[in-house]
Structures are given as C-alpha cells and as structure tokens.
C-alpha atoms as a PDB file:
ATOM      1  CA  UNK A   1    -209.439 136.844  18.570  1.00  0.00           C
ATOM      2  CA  UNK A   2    -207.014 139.621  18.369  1.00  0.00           C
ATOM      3  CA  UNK A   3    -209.064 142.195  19.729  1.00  0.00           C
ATOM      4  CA  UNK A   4    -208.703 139.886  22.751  1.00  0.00           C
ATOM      5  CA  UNK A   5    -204.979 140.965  22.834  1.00  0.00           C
ATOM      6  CA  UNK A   6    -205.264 144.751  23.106  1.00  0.00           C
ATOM      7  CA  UNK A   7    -208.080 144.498  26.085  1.00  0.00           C
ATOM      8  CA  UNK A   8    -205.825 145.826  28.642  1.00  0.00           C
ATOM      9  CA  UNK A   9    -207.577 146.038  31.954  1.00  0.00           C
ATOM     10  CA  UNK A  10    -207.666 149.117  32.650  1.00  0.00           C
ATOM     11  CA  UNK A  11    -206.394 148.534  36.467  1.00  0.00           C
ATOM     12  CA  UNK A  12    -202.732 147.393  35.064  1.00  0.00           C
ATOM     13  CA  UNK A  13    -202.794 151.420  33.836  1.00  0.00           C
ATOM     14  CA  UNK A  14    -202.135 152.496  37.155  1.00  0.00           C
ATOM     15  CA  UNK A  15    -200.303 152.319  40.929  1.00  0.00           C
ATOM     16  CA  UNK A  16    -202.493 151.554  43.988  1.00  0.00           C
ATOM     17  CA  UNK A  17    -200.425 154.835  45.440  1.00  0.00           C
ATOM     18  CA  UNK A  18    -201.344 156.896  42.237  1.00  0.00           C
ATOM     19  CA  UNK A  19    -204.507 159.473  42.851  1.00  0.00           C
ATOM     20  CA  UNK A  20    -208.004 159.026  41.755  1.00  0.00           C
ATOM     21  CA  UNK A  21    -207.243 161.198  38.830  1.00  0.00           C
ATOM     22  CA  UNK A  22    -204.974 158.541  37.149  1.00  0.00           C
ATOM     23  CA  UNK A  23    -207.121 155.687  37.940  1.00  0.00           C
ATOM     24  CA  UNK A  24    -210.055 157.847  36.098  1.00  0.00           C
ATOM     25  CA  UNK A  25    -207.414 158.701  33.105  1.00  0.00           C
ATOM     26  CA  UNK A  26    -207.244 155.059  32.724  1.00  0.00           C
ATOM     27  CA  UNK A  27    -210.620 153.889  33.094  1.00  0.00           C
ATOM     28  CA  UNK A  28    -211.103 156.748  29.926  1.00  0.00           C
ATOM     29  CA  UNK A  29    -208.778 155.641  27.897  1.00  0.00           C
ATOM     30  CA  UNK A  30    -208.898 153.768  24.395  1.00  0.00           C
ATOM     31  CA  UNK A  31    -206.345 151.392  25.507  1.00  0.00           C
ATOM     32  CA  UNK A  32    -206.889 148.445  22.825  1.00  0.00           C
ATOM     33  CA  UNK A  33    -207.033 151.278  20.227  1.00  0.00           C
ATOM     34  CA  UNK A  34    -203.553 152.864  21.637  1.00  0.00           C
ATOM     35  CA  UNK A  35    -201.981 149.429  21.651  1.00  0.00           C
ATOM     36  CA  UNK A  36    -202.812 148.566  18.661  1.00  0.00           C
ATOM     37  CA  UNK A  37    -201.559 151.901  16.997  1.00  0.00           C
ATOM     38  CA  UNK A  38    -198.111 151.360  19.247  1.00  0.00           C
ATOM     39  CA  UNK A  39    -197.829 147.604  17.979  1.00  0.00           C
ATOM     40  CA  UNK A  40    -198.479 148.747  13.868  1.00  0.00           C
ATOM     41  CA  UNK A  41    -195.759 151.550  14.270  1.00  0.00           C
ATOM     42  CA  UNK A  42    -193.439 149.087  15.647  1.00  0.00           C
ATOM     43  CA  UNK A  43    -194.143 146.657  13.147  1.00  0.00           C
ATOM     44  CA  UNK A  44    -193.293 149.685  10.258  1.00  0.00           C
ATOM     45  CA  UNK A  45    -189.403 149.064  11.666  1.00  0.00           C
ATOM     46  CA  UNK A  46    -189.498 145.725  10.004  1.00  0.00           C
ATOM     47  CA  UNK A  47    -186.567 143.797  11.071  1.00  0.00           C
ATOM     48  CA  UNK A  48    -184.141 146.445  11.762  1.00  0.00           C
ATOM     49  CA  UNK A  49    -186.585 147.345  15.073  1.00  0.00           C
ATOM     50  CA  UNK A  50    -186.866 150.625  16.527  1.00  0.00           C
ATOM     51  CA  UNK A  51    -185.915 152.668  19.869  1.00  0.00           C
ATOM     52  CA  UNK A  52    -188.830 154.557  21.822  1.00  0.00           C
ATOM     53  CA  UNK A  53    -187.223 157.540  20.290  1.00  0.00           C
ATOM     54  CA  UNK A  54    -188.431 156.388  16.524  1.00  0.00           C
ATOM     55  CA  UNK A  55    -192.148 155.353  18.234  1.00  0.00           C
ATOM     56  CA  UNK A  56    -192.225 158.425  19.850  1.00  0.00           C
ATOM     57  CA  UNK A  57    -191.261 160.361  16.412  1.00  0.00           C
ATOM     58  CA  UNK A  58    -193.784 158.617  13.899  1.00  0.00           C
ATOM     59  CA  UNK A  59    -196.658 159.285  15.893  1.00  0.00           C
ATOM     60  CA  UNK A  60    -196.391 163.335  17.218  1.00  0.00           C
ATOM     61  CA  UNK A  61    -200.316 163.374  17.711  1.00  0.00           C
ATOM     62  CA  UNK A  62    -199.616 161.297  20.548  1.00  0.00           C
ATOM     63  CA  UNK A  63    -198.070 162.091  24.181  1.00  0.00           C
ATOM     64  CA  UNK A  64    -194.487 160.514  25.177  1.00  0.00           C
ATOM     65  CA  UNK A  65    -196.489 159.210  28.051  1.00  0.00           C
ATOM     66  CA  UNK A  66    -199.309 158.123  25.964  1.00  0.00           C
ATOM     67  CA  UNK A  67    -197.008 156.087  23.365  1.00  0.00           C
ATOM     68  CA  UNK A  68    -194.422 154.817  26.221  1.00  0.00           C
ATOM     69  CA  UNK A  69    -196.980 153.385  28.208  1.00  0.00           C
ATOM     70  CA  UNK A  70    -198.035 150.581  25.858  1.00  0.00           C
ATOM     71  CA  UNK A  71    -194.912 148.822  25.561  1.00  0.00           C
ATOM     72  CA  UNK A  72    -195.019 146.630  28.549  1.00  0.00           C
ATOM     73  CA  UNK A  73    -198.765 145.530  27.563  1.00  0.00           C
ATOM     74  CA  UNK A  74    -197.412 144.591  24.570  1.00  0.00           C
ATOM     75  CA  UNK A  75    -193.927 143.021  25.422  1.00  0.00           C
ATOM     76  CA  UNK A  76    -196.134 140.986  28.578  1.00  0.00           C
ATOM     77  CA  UNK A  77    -198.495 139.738  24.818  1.00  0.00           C
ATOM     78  CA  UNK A  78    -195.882 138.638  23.472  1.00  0.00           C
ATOM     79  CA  UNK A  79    -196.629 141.164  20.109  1.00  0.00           C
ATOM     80  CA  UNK A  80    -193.316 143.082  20.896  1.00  0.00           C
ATOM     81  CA  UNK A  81    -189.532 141.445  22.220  1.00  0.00           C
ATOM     82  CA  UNK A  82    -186.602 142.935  23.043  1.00  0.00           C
ATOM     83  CA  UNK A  83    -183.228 141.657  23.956  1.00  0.00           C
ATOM     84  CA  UNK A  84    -179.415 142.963  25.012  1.00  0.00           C
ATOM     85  CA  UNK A  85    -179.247 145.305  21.511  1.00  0.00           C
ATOM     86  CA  UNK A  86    -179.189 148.879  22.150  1.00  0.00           C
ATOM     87  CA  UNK A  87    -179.135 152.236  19.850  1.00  0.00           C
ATOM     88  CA  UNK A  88    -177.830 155.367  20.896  1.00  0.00           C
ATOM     89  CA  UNK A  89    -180.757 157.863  21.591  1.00  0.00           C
ATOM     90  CA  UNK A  90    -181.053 161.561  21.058  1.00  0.00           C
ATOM     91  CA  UNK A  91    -179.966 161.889  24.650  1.00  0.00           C
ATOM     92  CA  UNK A  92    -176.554 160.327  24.367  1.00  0.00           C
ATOM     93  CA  UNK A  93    -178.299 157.236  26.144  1.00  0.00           C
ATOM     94  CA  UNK A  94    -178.950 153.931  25.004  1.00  0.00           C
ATOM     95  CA  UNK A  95    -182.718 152.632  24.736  1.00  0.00           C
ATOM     96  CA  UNK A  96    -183.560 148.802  24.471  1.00  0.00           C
ATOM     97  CA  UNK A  97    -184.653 148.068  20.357  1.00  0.00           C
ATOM     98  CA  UNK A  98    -188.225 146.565  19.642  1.00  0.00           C
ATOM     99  CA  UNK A  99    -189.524 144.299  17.125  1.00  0.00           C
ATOM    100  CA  UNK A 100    -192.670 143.712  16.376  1.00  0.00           C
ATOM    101  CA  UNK A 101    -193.202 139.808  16.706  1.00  0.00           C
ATOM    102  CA  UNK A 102    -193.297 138.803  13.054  1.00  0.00           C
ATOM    103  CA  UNK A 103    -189.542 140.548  12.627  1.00  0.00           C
ATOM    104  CA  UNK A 104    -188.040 139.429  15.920  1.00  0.00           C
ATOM    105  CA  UNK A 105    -184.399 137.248  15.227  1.00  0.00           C
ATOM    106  CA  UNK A 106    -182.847 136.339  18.495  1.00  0.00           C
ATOM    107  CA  UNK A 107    -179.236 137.164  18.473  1.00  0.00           C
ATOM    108  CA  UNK A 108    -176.580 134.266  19.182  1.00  0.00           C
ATOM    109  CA  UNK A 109    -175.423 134.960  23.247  1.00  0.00           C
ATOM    110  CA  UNK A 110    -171.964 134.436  22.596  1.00  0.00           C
ATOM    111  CA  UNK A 111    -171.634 137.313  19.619  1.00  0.00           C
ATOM    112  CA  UNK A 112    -171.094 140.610  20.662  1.00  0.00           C
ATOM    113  CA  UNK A 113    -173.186 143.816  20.376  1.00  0.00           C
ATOM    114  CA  UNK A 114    -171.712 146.252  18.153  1.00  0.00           C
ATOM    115  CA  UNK A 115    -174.120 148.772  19.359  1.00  0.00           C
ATOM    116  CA  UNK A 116    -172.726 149.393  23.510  1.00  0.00           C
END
C-alpha cells in the first residue's frame, strides 16, 4: 500500500509549455524510488526538521533539481508538512523547514517564530 504513495504520474513532472525533452526526462525517471529516498532523508531530521539546504547536503549523488523536485509530491501525500518556521540558509535566505509526517508538531498560531 505504500508503494501506492510514491507512484507519481509521471505527467505532474512537467509544464504543458516545457519541451519534449522534459516530458521524456520524466517519463525516464525512477520517481517512486526518488521520493522515497527524499521522504527517508527527511525523516533522518527527526523532529527538529530540515531546510532543502540539509536534503540537498545528505544526498550529493543526487542533483539540486533532482532532490528539490520531490517535495511537492510529497507535501500534496501528506508524508512531508511544513508551516510558518523558517531557518536561515547558506544564502542569507530563509527556506520553509520539513518534517517528515511521523515528527510533524504544529506550532500554537499565536506564539511567535524565533527563527524570522
């Protein structure tokens, strides 16, 4: 029943506008296998989550692109959330932390974030 979870269509890879070339890129790739190895780094953060920085980090085999990509399949599964909490990333910018479901703790909406 899981293995239901990662079988992204592959037509949610890609734009109607975007060239042939990225619709075949998608068609070729091991999505459900990519997903799952997104999801199971996530899920190393534990409850202190992780920025796309950290993903990116743990898994250097992998392109940015390759790794990014995964987290709205996952987030739309409900096997990743987010919320208002932000870290600092190595740009100077902020970047939305992810938990992996079994970690996730909503915060109370009336405290503040210590991390803006």
């Amino acid at each position: 029943m899981m293995d239901d979870l990662f079988d992204t269509p592959a037509y949610k890879l890609y734009r109607k506008e975007d060239p042939q070339t990225s619709r075949d890129a998608a068609e070729s790739l091991g999505v459900s296998e990519m997903e799952s190895i997104v999801l199971e780094t996530i899920k190393t953060f534990r409850a202190a989550g992780c920025i796309s920085d950290q993903v990116v980090e743990a898994l250097p085999q992998y392109r940015y692109s390759t790794i990014t990509a995964r987290y709205k399949q996952l987030k739309e599964k409900g096997l990743v959330f987010v919320d208002d909490r932000k870290i600092k990333a190595q740009s100077g910018r902020n970047q939305l932390v992810m938990w992996h479901k079994d970690f996730y703790v909503p915060i109370n909406n009336n405290e503040g974030n210590e991390n803006d």
